[in-house]
Protein backbone atom coordinates (compact mmCIF):
# COMPACT_ATOMS: atom_id res chain seq x y z
CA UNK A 1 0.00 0.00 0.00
CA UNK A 2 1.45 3.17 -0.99
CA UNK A 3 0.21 6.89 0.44
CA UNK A 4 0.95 10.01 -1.49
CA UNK A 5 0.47 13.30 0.88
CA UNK A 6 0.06 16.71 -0.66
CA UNK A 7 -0.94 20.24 -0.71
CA UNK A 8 1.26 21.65 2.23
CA UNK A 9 2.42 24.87 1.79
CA UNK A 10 2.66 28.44 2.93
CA UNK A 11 -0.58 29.90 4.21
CA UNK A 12 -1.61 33.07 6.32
CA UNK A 13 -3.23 32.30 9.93
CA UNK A 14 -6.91 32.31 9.87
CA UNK A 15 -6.73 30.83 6.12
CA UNK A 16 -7.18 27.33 4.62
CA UNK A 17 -5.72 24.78 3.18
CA UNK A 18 -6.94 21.37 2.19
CA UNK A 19 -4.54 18.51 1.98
CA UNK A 20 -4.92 14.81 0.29
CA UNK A 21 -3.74 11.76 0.89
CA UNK A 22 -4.11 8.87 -2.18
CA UNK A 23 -3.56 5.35 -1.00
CA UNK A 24 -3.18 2.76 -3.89
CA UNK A 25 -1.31 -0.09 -4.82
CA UNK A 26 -1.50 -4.12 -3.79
CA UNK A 27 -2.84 -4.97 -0.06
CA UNK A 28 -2.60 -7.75 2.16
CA UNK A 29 -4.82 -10.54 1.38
CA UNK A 30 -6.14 -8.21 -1.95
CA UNK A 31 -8.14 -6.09 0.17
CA UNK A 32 -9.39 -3.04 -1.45
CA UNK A 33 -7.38 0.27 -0.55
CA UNK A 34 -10.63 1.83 0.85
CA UNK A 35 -10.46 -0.62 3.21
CA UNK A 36 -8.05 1.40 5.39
CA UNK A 37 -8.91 3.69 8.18
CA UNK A 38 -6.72 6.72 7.47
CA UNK A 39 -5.46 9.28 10.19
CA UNK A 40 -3.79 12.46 10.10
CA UNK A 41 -0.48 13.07 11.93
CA UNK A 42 1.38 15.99 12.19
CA UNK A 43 5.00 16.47 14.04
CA UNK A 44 6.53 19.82 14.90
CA UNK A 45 10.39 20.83 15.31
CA UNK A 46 11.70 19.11 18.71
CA UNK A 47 7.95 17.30 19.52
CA UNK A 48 6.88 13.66 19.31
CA UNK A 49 3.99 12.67 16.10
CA UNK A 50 0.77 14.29 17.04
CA UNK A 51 -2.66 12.99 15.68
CA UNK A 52 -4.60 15.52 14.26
CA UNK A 53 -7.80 13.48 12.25
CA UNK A 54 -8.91 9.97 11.80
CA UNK A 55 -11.39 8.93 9.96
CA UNK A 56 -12.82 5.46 9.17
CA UNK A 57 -13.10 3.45 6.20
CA UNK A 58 -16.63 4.22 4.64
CA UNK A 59 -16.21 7.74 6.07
CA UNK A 60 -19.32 7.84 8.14
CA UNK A 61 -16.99 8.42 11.99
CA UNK A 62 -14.63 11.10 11.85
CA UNK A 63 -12.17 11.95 14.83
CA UNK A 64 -10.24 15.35 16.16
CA UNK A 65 -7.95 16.05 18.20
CA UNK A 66 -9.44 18.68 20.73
CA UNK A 67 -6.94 21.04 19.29
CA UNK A 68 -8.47 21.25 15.72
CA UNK A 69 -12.00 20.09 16.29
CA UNK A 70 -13.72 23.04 14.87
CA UNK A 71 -11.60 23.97 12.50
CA UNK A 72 -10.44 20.97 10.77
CA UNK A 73 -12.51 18.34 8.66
CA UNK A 74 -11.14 14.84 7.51
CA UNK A 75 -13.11 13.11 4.73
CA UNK A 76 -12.30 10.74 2.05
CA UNK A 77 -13.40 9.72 -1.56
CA UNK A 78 -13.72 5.50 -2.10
CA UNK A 79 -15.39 6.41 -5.37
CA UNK A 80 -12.10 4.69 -7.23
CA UNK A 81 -12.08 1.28 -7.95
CA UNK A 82 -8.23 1.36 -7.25
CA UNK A 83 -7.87 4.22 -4.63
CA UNK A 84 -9.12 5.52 -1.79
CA UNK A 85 -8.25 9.37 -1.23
CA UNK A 86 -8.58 11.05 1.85
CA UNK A 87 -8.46 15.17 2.78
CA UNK A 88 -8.15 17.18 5.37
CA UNK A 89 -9.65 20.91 5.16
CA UNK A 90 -7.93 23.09 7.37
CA UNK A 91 -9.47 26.40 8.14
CA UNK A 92 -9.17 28.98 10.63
CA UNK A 93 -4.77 28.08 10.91
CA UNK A 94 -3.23 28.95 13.32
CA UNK A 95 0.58 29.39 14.08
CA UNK A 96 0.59 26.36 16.47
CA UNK A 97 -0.68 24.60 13.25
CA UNK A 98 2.46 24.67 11.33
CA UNK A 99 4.20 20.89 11.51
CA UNK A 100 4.86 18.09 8.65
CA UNK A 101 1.72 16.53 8.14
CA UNK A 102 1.85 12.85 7.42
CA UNK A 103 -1.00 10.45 6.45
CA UNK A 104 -1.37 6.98 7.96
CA UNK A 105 -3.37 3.95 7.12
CA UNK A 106 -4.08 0.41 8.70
CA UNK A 107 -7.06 -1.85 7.83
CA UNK A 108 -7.64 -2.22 11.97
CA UNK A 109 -9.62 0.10 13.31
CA UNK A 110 -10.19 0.36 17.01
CA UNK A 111 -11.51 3.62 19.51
CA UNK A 112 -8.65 2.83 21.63
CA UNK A 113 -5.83 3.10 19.37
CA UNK A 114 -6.64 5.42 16.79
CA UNK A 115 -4.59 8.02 18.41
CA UNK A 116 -1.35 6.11 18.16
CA UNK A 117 0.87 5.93 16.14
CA UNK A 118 1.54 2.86 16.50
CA UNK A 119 -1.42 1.52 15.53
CA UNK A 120 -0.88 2.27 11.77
CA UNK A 121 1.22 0.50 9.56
CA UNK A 122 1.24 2.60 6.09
CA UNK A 123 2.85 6.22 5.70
CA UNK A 124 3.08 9.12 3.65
CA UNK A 125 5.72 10.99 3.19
CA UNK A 126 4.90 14.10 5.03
CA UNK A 127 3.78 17.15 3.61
CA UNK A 128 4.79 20.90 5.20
CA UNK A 129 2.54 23.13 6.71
CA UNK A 130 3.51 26.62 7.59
CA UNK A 131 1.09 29.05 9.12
CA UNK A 132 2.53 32.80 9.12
CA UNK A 133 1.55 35.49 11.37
């Protein structure tokens, strides 16, 4: 399973920016990509991976840190026989908001662990996010 992470970039605070995250390729046991409960992570200079959004795989729960909830909105797009993409909208930034975002996927999915890291075993490769004052 491969992720591909983009639209990072430089934004104002109190703007937006949406980013996506494509998962494709073979799976385990030919499982279909959408599948895969997908989580945002994010991970700022000199602090540990932080989950931001998780989401599962039809869609229908979504899950916030307490830090975005409000202003962030994870959703995905299964409509792709062989992908699964997944966003995250991102209004209202904030300078606390800037970090390297990364995607994550597993085909688990429990309450208990969504929060980890840990608990996913499929990564993007990180996208920047910069908020500027």
């Amino acid at each position: 399973v491969q992720l591909q992470a983009s639209g990072g970039g430089l934004v104002q605070a109190g703007g937006s920016l949406r980013l996506s995250c494509t998962l494709s390729g073979r799976t385990p046991a030919g499982r279909s990509v959408s599948n895969y409960a997908v989580a945002w992570f994010r991970q700022a200079p000199g602090a540990e991976r932080e989950f931001v959004a998780g989401i599962t795989f039809s869609g229908s729960n979504q899950y916030y840190s307490d830090s975005v909830k409000g202003r962030f909105t994870i959703s995905r797009d299964n409509s792709k026989t062989s992908e699964s993409t997944a966003y995250l909208q991102m209004n209202g930034v904030k300078q606390e908001d800037t970090a390297i975002y990364y995607c994550a996927a597993d085909i688990r999915f429990m309450l208990a662990t969504l929060r980890n890291p840990s608990a996913y075993t499929y990564w993007g490769q990180g996208t920047q996010v910069t908020v500027s004052s």
